[in-house]
C-alpha atoms as a PDB file:
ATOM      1  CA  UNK A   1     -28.149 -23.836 -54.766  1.00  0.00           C
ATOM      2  CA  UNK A   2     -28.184 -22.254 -51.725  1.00  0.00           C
ATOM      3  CA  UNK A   3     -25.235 -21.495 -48.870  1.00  0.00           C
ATOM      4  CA  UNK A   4     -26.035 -21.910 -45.285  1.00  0.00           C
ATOM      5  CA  UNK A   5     -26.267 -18.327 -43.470  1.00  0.00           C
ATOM      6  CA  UNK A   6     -23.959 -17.222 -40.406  1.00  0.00           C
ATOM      7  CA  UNK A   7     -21.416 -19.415 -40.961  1.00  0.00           C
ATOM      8  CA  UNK A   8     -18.347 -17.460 -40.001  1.00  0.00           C
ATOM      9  CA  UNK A   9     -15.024 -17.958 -41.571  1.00  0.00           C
ATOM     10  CA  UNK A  10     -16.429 -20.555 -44.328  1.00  0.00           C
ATOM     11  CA  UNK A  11     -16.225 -18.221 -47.283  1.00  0.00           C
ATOM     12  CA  UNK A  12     -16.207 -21.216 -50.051  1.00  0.00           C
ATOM     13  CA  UNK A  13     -12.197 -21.626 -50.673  1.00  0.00           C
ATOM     14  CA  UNK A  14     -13.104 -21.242 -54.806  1.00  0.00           C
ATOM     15  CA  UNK A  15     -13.656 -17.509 -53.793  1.00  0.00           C
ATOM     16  CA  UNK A  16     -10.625 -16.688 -52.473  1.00  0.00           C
ATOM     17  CA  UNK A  17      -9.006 -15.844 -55.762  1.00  0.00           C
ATOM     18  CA  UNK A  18     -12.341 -13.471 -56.677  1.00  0.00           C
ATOM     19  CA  UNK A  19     -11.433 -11.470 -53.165  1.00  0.00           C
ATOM     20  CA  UNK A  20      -7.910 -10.790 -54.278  1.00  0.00           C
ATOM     21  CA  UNK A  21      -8.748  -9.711 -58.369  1.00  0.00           C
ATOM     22  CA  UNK A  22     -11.376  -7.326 -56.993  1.00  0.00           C
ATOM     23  CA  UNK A  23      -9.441  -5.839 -54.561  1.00  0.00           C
ATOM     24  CA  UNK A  24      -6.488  -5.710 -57.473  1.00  0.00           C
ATOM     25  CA  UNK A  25      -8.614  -3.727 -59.591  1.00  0.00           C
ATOM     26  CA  UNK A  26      -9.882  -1.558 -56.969  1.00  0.00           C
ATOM     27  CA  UNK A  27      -6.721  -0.455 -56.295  1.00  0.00           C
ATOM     28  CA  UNK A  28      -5.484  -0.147 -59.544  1.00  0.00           C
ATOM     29  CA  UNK A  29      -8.224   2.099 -60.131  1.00  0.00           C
ATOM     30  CA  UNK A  30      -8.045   4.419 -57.020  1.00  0.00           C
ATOM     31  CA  UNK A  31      -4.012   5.141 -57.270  1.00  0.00           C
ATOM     32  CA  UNK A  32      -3.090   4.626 -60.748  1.00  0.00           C
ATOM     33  CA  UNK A  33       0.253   5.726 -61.734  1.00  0.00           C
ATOM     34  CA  UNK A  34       0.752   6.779 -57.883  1.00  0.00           C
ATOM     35  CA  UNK A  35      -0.926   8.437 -54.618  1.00  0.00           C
ATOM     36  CA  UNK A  36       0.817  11.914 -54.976  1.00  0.00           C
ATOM     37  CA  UNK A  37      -1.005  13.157 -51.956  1.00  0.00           C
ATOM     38  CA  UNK A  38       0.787  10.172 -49.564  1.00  0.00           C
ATOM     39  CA  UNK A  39       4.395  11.549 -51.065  1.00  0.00           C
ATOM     40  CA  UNK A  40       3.704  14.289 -48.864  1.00  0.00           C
ATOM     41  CA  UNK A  41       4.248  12.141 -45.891  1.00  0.00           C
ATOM     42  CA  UNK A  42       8.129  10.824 -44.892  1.00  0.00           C
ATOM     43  CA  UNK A  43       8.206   7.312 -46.101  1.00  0.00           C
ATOM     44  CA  UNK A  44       9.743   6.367 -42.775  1.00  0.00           C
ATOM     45  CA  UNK A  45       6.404   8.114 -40.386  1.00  0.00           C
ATOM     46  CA  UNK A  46       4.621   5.287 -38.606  1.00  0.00           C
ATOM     47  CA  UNK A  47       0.691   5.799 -37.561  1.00  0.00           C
ATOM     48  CA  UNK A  48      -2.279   3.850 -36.080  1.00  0.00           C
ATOM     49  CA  UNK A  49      -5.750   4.012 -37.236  1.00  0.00           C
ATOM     50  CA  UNK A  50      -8.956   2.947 -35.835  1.00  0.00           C
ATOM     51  CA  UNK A  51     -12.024   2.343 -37.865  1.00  0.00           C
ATOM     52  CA  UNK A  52     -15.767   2.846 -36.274  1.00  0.00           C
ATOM     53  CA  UNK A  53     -18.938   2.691 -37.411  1.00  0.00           C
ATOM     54  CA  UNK A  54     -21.129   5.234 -37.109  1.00  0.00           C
ATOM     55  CA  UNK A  55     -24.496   3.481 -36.954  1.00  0.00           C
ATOM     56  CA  UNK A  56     -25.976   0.095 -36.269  1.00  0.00           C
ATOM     57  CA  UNK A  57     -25.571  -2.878 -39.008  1.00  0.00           C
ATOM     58  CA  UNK A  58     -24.309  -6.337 -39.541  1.00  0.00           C
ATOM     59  CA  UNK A  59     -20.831  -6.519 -39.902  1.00  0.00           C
ATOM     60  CA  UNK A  60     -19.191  -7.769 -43.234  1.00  0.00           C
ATOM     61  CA  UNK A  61     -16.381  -7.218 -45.362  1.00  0.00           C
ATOM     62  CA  UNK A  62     -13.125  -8.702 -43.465  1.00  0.00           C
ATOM     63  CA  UNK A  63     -11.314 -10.443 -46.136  1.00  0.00           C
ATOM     64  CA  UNK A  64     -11.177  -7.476 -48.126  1.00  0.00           C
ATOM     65  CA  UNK A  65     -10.053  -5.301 -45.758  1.00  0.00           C
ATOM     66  CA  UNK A  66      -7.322  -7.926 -45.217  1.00  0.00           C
ATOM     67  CA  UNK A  67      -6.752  -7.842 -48.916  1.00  0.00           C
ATOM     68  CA  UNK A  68      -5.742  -4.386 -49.731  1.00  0.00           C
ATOM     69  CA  UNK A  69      -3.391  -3.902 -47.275  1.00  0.00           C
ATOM     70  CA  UNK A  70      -1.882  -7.319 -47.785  1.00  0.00           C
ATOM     71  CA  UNK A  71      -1.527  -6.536 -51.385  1.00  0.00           C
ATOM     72  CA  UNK A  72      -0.735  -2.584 -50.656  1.00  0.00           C
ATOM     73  CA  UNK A  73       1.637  -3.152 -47.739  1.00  0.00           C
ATOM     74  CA  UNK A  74       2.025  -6.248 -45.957  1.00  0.00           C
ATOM     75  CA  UNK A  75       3.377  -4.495 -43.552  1.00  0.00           C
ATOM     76  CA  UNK A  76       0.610  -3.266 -42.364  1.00  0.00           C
ATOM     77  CA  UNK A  77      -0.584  -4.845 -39.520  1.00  0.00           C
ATOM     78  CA  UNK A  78      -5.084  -5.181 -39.108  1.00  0.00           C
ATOM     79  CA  UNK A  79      -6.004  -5.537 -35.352  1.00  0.00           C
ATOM     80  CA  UNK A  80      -9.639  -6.936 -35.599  1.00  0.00           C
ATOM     81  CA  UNK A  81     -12.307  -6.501 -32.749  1.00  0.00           C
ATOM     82  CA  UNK A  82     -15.566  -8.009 -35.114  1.00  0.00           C
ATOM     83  CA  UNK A  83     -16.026 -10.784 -37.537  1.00  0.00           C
ATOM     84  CA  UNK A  84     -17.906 -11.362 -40.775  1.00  0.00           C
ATOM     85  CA  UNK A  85     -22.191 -11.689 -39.568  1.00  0.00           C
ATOM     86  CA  UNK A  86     -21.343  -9.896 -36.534  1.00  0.00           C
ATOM     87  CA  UNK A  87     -23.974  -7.041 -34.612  1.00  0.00           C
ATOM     88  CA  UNK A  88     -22.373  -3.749 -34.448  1.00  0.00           C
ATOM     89  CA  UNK A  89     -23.395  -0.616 -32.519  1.00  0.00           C
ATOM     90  CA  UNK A  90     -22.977   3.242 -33.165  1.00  0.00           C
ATOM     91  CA  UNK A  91     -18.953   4.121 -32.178  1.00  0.00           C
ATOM     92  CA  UNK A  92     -18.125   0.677 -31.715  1.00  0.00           C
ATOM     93  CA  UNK A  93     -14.446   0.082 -32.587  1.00  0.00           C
ATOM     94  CA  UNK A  94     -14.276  -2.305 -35.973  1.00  0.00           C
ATOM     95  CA  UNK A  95     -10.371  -3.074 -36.226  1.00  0.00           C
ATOM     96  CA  UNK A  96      -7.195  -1.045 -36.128  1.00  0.00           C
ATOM     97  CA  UNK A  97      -4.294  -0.652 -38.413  1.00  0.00           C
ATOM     98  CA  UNK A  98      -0.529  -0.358 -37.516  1.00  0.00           C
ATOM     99  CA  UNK A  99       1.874   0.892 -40.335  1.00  0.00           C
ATOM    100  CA  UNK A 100       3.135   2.986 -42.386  1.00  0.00           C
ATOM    101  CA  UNK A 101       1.432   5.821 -42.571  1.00  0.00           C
ATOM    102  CA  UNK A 102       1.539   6.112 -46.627  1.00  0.00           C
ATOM    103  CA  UNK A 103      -0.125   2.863 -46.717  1.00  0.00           C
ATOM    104  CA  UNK A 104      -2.747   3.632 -44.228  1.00  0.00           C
ATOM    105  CA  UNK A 105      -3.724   6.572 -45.496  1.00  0.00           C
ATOM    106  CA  UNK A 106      -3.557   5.074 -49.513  1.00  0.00           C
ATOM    107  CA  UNK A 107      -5.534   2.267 -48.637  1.00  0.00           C
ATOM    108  CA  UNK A 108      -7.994   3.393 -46.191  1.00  0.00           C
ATOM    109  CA  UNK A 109     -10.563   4.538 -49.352  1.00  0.00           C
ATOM    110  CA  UNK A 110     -10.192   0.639 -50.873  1.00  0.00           C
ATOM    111  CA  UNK A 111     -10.682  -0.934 -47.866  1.00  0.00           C
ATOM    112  CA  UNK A 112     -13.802   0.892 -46.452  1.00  0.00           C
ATOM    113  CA  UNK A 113     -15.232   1.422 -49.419  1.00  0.00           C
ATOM    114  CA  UNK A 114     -15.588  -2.648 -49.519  1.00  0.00           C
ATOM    115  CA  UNK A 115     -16.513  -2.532 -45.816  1.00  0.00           C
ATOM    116  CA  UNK A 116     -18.976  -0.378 -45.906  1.00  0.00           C
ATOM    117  CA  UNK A 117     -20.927  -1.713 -48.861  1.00  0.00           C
ATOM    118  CA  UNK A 118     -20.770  -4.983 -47.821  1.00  0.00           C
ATOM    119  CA  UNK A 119     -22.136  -4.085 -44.385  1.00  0.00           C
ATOM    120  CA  UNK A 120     -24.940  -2.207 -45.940  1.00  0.00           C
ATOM    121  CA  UNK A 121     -25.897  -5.551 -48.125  1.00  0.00           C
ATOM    122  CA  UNK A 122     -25.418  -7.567 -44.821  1.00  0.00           C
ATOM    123  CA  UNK A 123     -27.754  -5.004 -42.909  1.00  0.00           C
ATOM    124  CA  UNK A 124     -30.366  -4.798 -45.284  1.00  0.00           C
ATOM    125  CA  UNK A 125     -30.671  -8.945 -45.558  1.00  0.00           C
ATOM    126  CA  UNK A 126     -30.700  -9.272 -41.425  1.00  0.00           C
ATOM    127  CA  UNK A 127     -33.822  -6.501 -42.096  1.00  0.00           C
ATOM    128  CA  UNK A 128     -35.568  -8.487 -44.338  1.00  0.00           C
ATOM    129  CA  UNK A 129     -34.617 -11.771 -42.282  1.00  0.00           C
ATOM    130  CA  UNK A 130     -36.190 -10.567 -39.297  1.00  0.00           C
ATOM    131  CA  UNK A 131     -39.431 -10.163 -41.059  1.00  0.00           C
ATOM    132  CA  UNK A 132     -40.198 -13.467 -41.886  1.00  0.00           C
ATOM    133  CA  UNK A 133     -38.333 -15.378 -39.197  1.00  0.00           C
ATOM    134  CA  UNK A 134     -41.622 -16.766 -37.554  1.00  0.00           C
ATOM    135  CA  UNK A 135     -41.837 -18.969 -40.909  1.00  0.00           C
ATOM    136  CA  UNK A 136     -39.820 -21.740 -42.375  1.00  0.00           C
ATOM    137  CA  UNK A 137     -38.953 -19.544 -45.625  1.00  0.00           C
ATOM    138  CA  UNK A 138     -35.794 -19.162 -47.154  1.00  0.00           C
ATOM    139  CA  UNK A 139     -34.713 -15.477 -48.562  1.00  0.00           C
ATOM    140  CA  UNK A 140     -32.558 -15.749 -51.558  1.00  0.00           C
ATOM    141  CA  UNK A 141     -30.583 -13.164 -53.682  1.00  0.00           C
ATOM    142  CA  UNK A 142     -30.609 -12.797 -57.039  1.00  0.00           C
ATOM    143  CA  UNK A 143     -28.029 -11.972 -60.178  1.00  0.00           C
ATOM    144  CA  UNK A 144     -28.856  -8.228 -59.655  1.00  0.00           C
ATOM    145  CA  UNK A 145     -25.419  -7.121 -57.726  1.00  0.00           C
ATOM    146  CA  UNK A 146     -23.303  -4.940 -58.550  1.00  0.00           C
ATOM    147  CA  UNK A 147     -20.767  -5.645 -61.448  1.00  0.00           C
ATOM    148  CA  UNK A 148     -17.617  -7.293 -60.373  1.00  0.00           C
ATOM    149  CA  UNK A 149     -18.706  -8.298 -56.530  1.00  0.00           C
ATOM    150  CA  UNK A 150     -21.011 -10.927 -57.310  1.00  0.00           C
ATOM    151  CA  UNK A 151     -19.225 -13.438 -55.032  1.00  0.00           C
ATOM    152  CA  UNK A 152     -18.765 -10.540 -52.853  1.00  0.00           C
ATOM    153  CA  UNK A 153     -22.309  -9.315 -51.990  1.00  0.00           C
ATOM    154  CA  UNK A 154     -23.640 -12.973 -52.229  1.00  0.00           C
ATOM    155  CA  UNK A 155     -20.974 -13.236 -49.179  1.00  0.00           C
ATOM    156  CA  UNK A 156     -22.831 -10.552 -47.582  1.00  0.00           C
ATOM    157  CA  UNK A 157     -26.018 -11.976 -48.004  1.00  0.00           C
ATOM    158  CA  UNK A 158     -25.560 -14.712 -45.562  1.00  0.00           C
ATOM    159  CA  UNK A 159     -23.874 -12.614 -43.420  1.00  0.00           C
ATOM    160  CA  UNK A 160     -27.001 -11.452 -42.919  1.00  0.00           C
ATOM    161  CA  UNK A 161     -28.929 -14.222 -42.236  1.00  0.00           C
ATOM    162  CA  UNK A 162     -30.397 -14.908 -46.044  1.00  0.00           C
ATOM    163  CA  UNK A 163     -29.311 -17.691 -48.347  1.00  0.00           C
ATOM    164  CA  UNK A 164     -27.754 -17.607 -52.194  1.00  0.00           C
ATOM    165  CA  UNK A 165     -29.454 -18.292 -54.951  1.00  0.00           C
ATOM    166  CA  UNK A 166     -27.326 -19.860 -58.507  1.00  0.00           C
ATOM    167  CA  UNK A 167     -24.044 -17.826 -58.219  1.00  0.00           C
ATOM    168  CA  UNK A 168     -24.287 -17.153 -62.120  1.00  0.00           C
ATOM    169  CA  UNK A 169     -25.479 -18.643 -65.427  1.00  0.00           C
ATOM    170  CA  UNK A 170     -23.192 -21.487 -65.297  1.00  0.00           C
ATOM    171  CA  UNK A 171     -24.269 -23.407 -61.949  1.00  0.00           C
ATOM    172  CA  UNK A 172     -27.770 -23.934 -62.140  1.00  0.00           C
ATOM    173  CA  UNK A 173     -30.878 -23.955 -64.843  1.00  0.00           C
ATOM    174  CA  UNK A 174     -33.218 -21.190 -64.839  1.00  0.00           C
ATOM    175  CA  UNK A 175     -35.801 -21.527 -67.336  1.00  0.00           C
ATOM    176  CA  UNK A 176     -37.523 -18.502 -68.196  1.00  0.00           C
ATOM    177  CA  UNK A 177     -40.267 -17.061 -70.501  1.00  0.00           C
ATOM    178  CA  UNK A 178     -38.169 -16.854 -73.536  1.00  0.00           C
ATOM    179  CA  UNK A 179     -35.793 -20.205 -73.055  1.00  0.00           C
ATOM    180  CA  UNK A 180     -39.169 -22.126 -72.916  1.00  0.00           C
ATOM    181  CA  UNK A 181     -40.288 -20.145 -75.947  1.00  0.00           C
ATOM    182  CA  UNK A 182     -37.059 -20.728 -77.848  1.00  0.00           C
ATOM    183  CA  UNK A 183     -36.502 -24.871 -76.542  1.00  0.00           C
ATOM    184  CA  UNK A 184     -40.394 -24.998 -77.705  1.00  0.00           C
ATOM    185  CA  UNK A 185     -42.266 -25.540 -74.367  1.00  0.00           C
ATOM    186  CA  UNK A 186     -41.339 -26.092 -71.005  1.00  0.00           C
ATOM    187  CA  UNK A 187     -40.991 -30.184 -71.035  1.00  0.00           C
ATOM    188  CA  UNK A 188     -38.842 -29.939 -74.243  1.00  0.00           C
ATOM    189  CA  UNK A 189     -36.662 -27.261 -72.198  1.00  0.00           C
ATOM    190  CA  UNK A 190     -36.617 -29.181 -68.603  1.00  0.00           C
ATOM    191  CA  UNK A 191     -36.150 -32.261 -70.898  1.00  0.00           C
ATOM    192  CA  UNK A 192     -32.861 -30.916 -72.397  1.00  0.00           C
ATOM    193  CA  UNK A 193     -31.405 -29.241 -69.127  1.00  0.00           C
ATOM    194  CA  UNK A 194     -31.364 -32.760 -67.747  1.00  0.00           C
ATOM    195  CA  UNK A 195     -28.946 -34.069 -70.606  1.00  0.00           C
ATOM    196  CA  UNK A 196     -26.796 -31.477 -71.042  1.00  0.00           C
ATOM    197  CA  UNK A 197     -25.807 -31.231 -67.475  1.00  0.00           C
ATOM    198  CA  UNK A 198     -27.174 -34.073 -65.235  1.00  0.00           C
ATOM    199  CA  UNK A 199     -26.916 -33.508 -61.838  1.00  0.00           C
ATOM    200  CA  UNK A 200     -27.444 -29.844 -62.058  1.00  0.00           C
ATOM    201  CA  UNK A 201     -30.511 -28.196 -60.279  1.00  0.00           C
ATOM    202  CA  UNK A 202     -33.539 -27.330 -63.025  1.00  0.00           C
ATOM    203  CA  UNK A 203     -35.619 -24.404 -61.738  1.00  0.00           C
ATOM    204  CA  UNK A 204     -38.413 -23.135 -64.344  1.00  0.00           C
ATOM    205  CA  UNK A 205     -40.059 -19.657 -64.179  1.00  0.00           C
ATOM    206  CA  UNK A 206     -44.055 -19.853 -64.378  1.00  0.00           C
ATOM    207  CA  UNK A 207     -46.049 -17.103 -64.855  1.00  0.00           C
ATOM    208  CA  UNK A 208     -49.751 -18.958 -63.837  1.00  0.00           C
ATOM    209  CA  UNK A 209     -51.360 -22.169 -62.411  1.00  0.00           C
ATOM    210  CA  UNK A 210     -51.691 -23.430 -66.235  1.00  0.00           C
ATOM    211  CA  UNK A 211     -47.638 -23.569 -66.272  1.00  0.00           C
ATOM    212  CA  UNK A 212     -47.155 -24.092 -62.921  1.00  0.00           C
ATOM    213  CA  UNK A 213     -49.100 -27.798 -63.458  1.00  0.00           C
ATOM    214  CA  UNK A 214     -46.307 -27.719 -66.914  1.00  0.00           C
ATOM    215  CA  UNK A 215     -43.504 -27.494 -64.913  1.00  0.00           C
ATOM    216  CA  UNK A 216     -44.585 -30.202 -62.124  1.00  0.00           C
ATOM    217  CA  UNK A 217     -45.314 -32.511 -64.998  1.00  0.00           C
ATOM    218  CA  UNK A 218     -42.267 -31.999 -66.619  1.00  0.00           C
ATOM    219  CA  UNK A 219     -40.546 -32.674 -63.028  1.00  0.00           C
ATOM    220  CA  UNK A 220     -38.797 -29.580 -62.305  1.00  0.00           C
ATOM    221  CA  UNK A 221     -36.610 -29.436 -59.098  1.00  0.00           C
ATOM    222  CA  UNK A 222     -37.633 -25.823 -58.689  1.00  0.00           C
ATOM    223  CA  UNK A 223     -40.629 -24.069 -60.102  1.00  0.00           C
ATOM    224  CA  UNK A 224     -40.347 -19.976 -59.375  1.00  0.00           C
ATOM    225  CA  UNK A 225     -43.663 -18.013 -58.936  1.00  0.00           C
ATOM    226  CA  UNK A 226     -43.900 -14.947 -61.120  1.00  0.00           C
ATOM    227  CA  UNK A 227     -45.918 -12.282 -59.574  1.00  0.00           C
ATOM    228  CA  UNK A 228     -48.521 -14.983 -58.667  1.00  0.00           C
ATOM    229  CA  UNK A 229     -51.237 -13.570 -56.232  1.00  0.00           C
ATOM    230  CA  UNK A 230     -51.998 -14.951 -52.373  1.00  0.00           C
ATOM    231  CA  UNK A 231     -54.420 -16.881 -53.444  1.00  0.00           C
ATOM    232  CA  UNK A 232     -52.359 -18.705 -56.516  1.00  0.00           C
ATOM    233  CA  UNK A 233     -49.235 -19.169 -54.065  1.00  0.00           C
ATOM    234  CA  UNK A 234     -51.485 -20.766 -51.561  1.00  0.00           C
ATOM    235  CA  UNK A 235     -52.905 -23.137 -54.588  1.00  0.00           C
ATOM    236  CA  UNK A 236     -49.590 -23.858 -55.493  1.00  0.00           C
ATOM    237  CA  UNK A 237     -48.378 -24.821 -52.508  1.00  0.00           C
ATOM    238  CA  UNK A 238     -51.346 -27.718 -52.066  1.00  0.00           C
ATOM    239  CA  UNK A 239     -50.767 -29.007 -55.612  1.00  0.00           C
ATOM    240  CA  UNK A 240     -47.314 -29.436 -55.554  1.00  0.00           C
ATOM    241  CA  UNK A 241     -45.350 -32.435 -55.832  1.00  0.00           C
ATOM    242  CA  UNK A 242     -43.074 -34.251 -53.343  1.00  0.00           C
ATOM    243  CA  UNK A 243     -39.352 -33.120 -53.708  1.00  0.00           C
ATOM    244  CA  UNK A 244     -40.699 -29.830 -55.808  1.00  0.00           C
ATOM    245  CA  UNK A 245     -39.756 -26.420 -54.052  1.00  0.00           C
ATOM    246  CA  UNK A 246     -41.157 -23.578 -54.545  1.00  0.00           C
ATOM    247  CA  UNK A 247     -39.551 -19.622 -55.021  1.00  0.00           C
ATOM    248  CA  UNK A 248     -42.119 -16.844 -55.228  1.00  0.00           C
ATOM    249  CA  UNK A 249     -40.130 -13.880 -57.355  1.00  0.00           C
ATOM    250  CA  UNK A 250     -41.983 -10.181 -58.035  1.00  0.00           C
ATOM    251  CA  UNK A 251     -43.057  -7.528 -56.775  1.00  0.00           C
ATOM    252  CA  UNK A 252     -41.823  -8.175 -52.765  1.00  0.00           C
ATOM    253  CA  UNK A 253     -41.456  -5.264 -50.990  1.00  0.00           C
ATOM    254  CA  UNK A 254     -41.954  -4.359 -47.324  1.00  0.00           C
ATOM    255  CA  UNK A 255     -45.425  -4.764 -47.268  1.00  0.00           C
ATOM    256  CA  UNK A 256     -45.879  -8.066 -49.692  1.00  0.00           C
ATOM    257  CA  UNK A 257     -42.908  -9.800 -47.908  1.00  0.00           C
ATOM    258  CA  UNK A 258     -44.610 -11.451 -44.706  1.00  0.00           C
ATOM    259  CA  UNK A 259     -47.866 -12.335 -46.651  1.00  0.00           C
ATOM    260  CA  UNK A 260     -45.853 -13.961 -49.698  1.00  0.00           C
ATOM    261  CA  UNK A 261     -43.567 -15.759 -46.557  1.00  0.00           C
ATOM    262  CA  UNK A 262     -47.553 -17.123 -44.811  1.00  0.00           C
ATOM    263  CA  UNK A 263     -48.262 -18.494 -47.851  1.00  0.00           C
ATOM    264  CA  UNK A 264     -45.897 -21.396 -47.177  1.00  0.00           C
ATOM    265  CA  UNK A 265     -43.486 -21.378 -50.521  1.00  0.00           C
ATOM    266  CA  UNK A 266     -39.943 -22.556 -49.848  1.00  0.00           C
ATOM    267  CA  UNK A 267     -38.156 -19.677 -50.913  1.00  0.00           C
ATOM    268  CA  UNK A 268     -38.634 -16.069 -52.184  1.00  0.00           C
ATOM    269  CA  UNK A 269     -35.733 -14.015 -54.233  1.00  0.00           C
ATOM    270  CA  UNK A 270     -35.062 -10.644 -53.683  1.00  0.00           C
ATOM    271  CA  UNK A 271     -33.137  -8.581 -55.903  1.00  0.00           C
ATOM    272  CA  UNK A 272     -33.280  -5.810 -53.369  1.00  0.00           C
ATOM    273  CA  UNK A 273     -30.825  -7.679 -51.152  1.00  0.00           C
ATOM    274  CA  UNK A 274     -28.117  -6.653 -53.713  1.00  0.00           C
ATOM    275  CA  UNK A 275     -29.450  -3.914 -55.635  1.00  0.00           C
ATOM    276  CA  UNK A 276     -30.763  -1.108 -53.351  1.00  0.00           C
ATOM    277  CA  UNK A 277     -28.018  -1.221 -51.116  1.00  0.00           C
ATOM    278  CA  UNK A 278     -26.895   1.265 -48.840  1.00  0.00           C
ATOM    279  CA  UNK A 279     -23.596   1.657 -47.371  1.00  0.00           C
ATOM    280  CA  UNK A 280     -23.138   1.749 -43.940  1.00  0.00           C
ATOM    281  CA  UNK A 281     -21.426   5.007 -42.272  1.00  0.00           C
ATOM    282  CA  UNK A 282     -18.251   3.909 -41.235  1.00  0.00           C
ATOM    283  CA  UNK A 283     -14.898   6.401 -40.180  1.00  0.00           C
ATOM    284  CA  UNK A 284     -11.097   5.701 -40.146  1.00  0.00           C
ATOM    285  CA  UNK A 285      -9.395   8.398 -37.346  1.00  0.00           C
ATOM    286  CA  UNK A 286      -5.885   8.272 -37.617  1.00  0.00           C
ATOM    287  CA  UNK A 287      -3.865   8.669 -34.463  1.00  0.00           C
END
């Protein structure tokens, strides 16, 4: 349910194809029937490009770089000074590009505009990472990304030092408010999950200690924290079974992070990691 952070070129193989239909679509969307403005250059005019950023961050984004240009021009050739989880520093060179100047100069929107977003979700997890690295929790993501890079800014995420949560609705169980209302309580609904698709992790959703003692009774491999307070995470965490982990979910911000982290749960999700991201300042200069 989770994916091990910092571990550089070990993007699972299954997402491969998603990293070449995104970038498809991206560029089918950006140039369209054609990019009139690169007719203006000769067809035959060679250039070089460097890209920098601009600020500090956490590198990310390399395979779709590598992407557009492979399916733009594979010509072009990407000269890379970083990799994927790597530190990067105001003006520090990222990679260059050798080609055809049409292509640079038709791709160079694409490919940053993956770079740089996927940098900015990288950044922003290494932030939060940093805050709670004097405990044992894990930071997870969430299904809040952006539509169409789900694979791609869960990627990010470890980049940055923070771990995945289920990748969609199709991997893991997550039992919520109105699944246990609609299954008809929350051992009925933990009950089914484990015959439709053994072997598949059951997390359920409780919103106080009343459910919280529901879902250890019904044997839950996960049991998610709603908006509990301190004092109900730290209860939690005594009463709980061996083998049950525990995910505290709402309300985590800046200031609830480190206290949620002391309070000794397993994991807590973050929808922020994905969903207030901001792109890091990055610049192509041609030449």
């Amino acid at each position: 349910m989770e994916t091990p952070a910092n571990l550089k070129n070990t993007m699972p193989n299954e997402w491969q194809a998603d990293v070449q239909r995104v970038v498809r679509w991206a560029l089918e969307e950006d140039i369209g029937a054609g990019d009139i403005t690169a007719q203006l250059i000769p067809p035959s005019s060679l250039a070089a490009a460097s890209i920098i950023t601009r600020e500090a961050g956490i590198f990310c984004g390399r395979a779709w770089a590598e992407e557009v240009f492979r399916q733009l021009d594979p010509d072009v050739q990407l000269l890379w000074q970083v990799e994927d989880g790597d530190p990067v520093v105001p003006n520090q060179l990222l990679f260059e590009l050798k080609g055809a100047a049409r292509s640079l100069l038709t791709g160079e929107r694409t490919a940053l505009n993956f770079v740089q977003t996927l940098s900015g979700v990288a950044t922003l997890s290494d932030g939060y990472r940093q805050k709670v690295a004097h405990t044992q929790v894990k930071l997870l993501d969430t299904r809040k990304t952006l539509p169409g890079l789900r694979t791609a800014q869960k990627w990010a995420v470890t980049c940055g030092g923070c771990f995945n949560h289920r990748i969609g609705l199709y991997d893991a169980f997550l039992i919520k408010e109105n699944h246990i209302l609609a299954a008809g309580g929350i051992l009925p609904a933990v009950q089914q999950a484990r015959q439709l698709a053994p072997g598949k992790p059951v997390e359920v959703e409780v919103e106080d200690l009343s459910e919280y003692e529901q879902a250890l009774s019904a044997r839950a491999d996960i049991i998610m924290l709603d908006n509990f307070s301190y004092s109900d995470l730290k209860k939690a965490v005594q009463m709980r079974a061996e083998g049950v982990r525990l995910e505290a979910s709402g309300n985590v911000t800046d200031e609830t992070l480190i206290p949620i982290a002391e309070t000794g749960v397993d994991f807590i999700s973050i929808g922020a990691l994905t969903k207030h991201v901001r792109a890091l300042d990055l610049s192509m200069r041609l030449g």
